[in-house]
N, C-alpha and C. Protein backbone atom coordinates (compact mmCIF):
# COMPACT_ATOMS: atom_id res chain seq x y z
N UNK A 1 115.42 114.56 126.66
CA UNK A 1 114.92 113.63 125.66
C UNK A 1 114.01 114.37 124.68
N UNK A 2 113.75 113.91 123.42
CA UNK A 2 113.23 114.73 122.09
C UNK A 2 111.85 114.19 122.47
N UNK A 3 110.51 115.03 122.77
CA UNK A 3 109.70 114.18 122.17
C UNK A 3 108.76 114.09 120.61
N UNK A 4 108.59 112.82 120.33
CA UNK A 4 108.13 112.98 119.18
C UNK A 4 107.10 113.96 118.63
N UNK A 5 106.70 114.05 117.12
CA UNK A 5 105.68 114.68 116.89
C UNK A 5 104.55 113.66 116.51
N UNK A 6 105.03 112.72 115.83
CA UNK A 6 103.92 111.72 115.61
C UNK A 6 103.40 110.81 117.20
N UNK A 7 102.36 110.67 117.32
CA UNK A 7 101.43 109.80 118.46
C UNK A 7 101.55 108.40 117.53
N UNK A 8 101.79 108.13 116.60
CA UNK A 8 101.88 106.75 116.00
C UNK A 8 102.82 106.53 114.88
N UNK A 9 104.13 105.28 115.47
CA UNK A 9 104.73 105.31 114.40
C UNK A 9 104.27 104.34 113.38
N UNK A 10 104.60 104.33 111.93
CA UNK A 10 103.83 104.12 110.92
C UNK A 10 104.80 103.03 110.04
N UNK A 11 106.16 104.02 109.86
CA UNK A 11 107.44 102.93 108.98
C UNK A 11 108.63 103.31 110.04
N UNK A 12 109.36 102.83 110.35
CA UNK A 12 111.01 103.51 110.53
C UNK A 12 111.65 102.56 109.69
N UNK A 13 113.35 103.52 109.26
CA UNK A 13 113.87 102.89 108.76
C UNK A 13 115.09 103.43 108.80
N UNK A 14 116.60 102.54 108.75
CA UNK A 14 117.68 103.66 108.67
C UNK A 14 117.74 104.13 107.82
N UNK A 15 118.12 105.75 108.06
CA UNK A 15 118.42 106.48 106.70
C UNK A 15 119.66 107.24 106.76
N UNK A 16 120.10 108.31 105.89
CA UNK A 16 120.84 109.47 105.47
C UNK A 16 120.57 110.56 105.94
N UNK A 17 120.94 111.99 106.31
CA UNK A 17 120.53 113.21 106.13
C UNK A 17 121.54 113.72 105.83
N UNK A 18 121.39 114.25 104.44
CA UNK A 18 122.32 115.14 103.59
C UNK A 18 122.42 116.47 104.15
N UNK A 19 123.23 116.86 104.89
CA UNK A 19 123.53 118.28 104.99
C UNK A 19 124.83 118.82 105.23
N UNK A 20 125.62 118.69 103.74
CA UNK A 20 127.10 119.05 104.16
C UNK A 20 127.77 117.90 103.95
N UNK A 21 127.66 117.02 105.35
CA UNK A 21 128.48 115.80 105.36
C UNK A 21 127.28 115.22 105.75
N UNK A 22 127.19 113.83 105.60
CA UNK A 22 126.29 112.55 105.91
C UNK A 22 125.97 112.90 107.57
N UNK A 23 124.59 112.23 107.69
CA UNK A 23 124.25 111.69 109.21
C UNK A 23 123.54 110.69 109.27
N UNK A 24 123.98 109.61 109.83
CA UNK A 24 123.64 108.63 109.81
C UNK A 24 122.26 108.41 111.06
N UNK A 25 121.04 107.78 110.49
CA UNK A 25 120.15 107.75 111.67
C UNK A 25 118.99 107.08 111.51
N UNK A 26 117.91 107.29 112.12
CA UNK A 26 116.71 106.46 111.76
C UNK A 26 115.42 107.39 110.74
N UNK A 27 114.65 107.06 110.11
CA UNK A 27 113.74 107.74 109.43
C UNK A 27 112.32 106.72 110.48
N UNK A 28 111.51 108.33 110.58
CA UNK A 28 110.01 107.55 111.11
C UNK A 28 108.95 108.34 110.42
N UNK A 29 108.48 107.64 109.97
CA UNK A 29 107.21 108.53 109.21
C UNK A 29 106.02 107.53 109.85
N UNK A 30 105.44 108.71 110.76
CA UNK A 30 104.26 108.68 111.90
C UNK A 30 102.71 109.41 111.09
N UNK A 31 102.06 109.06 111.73
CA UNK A 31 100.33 110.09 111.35
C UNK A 31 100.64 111.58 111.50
N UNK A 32 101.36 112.28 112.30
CA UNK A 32 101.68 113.83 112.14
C UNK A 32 102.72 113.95 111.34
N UNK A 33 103.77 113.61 111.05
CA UNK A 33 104.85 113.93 109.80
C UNK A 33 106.14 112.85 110.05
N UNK A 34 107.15 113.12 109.42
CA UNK A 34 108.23 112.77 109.07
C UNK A 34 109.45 113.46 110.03
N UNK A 35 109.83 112.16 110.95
CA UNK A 35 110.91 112.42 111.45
C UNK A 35 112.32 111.71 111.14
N UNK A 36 113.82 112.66 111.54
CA UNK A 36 114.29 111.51 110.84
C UNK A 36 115.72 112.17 112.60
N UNK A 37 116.07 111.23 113.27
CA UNK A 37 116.91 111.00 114.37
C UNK A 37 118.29 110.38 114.60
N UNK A 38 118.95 111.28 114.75
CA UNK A 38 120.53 110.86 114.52
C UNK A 38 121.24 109.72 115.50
N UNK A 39 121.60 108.53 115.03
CA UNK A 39 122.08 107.33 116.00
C UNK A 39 122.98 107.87 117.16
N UNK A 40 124.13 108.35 116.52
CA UNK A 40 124.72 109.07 118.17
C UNK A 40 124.62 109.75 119.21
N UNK A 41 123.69 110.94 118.53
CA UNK A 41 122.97 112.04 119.47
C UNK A 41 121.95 112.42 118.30
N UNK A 42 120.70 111.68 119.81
CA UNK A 42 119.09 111.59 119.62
C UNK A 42 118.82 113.44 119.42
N UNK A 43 119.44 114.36 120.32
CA UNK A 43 119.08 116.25 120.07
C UNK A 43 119.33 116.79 118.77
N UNK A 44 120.22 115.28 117.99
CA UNK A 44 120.15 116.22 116.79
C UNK A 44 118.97 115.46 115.46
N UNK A 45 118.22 116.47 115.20
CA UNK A 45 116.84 115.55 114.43
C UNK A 45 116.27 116.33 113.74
N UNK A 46 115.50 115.98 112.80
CA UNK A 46 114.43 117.01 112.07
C UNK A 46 112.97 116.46 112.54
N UNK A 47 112.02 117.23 112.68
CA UNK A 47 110.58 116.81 112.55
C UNK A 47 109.81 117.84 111.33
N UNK A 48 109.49 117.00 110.45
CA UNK A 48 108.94 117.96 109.62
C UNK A 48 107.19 117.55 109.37
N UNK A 49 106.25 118.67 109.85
CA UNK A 49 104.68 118.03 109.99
C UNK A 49 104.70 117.78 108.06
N UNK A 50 103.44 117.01 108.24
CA UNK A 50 102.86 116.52 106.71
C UNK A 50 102.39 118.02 105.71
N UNK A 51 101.88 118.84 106.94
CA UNK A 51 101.06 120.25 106.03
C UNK A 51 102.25 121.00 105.69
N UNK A 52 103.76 120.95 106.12
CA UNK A 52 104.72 121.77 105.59
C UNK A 52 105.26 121.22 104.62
N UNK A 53 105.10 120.09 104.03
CA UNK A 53 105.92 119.55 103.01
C UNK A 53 105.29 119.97 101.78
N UNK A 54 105.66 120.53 100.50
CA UNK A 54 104.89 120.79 99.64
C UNK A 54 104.81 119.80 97.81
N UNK A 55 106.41 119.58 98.31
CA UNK A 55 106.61 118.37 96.97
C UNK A 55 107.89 117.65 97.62
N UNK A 56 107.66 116.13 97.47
CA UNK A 56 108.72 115.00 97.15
C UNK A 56 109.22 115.15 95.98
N UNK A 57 110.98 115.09 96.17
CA UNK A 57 111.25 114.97 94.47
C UNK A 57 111.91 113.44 94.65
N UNK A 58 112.17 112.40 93.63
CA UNK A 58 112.82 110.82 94.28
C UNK A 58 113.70 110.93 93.08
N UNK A 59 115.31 110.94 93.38
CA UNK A 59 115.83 110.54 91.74
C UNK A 59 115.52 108.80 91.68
N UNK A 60 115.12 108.59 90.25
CA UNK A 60 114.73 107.89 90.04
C UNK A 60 115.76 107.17 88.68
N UNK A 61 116.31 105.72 88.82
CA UNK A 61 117.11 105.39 87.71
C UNK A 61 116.46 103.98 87.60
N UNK A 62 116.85 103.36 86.06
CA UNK A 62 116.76 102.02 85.58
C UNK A 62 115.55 101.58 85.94
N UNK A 63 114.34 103.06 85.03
CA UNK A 63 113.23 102.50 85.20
C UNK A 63 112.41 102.52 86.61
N UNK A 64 113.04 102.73 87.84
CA UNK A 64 112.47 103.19 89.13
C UNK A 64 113.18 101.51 89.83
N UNK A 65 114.06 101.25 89.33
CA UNK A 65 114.28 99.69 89.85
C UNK A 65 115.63 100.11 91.01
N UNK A 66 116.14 101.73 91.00
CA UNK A 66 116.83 102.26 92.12
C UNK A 66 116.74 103.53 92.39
N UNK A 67 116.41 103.96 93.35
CA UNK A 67 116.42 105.32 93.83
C UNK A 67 116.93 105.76 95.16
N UNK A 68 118.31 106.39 94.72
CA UNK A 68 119.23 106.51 95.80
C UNK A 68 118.74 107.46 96.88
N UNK A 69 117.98 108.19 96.48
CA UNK A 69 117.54 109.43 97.35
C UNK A 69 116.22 109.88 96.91
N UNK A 70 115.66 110.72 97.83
CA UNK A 70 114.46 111.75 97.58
C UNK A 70 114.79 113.23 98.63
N UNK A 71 114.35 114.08 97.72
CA UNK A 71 114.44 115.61 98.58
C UNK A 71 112.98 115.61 99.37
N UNK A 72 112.74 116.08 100.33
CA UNK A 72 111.34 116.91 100.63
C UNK A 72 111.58 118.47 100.56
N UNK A 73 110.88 119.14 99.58
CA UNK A 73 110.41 120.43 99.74
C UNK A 73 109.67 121.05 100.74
N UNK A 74 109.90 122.15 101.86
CA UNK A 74 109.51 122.21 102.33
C UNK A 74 108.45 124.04 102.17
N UNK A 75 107.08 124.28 102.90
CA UNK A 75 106.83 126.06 102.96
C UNK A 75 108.21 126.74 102.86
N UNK A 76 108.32 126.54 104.17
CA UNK A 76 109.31 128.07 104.88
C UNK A 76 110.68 127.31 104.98
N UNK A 77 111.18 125.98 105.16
CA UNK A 77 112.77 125.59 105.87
C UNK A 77 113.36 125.32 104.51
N UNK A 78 112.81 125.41 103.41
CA UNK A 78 113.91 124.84 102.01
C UNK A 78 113.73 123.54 102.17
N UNK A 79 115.24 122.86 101.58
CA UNK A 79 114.37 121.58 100.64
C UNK A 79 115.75 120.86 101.78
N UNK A 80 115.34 119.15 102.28
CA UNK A 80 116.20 118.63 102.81
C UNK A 80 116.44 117.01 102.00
N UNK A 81 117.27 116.58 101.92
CA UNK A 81 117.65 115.68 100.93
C UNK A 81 117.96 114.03 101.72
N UNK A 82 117.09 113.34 101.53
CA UNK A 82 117.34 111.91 102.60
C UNK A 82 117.65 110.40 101.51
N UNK A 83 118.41 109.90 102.28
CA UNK A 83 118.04 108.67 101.03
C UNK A 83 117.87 107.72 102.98
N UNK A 84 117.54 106.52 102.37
CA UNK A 84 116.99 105.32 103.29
C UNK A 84 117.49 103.79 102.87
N UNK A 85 117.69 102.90 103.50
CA UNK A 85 117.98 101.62 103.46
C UNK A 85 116.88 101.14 102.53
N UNK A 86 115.55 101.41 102.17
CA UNK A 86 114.65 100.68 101.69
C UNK A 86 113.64 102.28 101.07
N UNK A 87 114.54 102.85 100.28
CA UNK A 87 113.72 104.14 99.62
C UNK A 87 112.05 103.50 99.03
N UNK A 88 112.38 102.44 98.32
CA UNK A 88 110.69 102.28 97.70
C UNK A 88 109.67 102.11 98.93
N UNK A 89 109.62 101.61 99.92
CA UNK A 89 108.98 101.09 100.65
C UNK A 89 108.73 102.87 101.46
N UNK A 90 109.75 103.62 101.72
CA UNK A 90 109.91 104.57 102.25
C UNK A 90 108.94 105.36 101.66
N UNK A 91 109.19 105.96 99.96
CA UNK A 91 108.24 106.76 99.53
C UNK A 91 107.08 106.41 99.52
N UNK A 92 106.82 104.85 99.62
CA UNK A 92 105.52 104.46 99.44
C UNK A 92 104.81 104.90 101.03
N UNK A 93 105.30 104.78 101.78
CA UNK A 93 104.53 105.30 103.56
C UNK A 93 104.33 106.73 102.83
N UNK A 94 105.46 107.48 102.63
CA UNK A 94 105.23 108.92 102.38
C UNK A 94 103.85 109.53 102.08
N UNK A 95 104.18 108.42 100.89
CA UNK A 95 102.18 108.58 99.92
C UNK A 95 101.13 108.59 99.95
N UNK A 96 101.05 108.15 101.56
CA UNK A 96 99.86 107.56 102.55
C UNK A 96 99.76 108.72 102.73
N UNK A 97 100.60 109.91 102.92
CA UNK A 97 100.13 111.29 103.92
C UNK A 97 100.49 112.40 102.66
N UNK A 98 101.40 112.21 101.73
CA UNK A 98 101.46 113.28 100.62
C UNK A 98 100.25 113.14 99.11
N UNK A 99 99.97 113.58 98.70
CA UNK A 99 99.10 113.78 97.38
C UNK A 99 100.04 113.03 96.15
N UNK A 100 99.73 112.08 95.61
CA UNK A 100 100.26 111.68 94.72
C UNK A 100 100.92 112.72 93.39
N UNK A 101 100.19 113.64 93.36
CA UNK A 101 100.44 114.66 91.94
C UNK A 101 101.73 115.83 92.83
N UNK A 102 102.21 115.53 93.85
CA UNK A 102 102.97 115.78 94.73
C UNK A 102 104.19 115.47 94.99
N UNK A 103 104.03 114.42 94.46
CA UNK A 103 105.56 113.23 94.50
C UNK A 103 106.15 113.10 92.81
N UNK A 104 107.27 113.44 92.47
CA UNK A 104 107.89 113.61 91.19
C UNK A 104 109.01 112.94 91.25
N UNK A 105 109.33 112.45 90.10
CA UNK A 105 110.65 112.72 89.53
C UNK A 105 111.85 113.58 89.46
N UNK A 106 112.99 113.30 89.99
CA UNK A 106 113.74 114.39 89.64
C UNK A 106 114.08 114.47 87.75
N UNK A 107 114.64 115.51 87.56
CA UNK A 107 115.35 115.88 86.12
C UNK A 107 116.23 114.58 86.17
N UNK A 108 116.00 114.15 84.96
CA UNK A 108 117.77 113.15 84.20
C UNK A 108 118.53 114.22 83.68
N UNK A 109 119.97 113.58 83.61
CA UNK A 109 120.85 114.76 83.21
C UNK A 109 120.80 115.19 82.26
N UNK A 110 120.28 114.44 80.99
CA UNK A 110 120.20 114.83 79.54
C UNK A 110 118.68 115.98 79.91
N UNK A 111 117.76 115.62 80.69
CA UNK A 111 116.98 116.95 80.98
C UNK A 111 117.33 118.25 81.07
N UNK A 112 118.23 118.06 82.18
CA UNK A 112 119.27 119.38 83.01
C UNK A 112 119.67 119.95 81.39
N UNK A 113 120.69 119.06 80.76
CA UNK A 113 121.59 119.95 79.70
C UNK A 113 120.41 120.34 78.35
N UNK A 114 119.48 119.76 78.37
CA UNK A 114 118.34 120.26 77.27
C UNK A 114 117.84 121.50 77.90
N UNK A 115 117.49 121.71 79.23
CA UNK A 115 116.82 122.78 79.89
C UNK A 115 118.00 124.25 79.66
N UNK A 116 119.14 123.69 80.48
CA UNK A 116 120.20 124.63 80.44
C UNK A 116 120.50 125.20 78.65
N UNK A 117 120.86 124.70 77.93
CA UNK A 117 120.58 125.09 76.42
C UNK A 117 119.74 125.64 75.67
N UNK A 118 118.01 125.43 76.27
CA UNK A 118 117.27 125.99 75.21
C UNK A 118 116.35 127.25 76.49
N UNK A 119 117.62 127.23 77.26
CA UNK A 119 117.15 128.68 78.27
C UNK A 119 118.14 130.03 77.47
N UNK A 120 118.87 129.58 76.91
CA UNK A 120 120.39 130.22 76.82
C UNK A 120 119.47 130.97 74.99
């Protein structure tokens, strides 16, 4: 059996983990960090503490009225990509333990192709 890293859970919720192909599972964001646990097999999971995360990115559309996903950036493991049944409510626990000037926006696409063009 996995044991947790958080001593208190805080939100759970079902979510996503993007890696490759979908995994379907639960998200828990506890007082020590962000876990997220796969419905079929509990051995497969991430725990990521609060001090390794360095930026949330959330794409954000129609004004913030949907946001299919958010990445966490991490120090040392790279960046892992989650979306959740209830993302607003989700990033909002996040915020409780990340720094607000921390949590961003991703690029819109007309960003991407302005960036990509006036790099060139």
């Amino acid at each position: 059996m996995v044991q947790s890293l958080n001593t208190k859970s805080e939100y759970v919720d079902s979510g996503t983990w993007f890696r490759g192909m979908p995994t379907y599972g639960k998200i828990m964001i506890g007082d020590k960090g962000f876990e997220f646990y796969r419905d079929n097999n509990l051995n497969d999971y991430v725990q990521i503490p609060w001090g390794e995360i360095t930026v949330v990115v959330a794409d954000v559309y129609f004004g913030g009225k949907y946001i299919p996903r958010f990445k966490l950036c991490t120090k040392k493991n790279g960046q892992f990509y989650f979306a959740s049944r209830h993302t607003k409510t989700t990033l909002r626990a996040i915020r409780e333990h990340i720094p607000s000037k921390n949590i961003r926006k991703a690029l819109t696409l007309g960003q991407k192709i302005k960036r990509g063009i006036l790099r060139k």
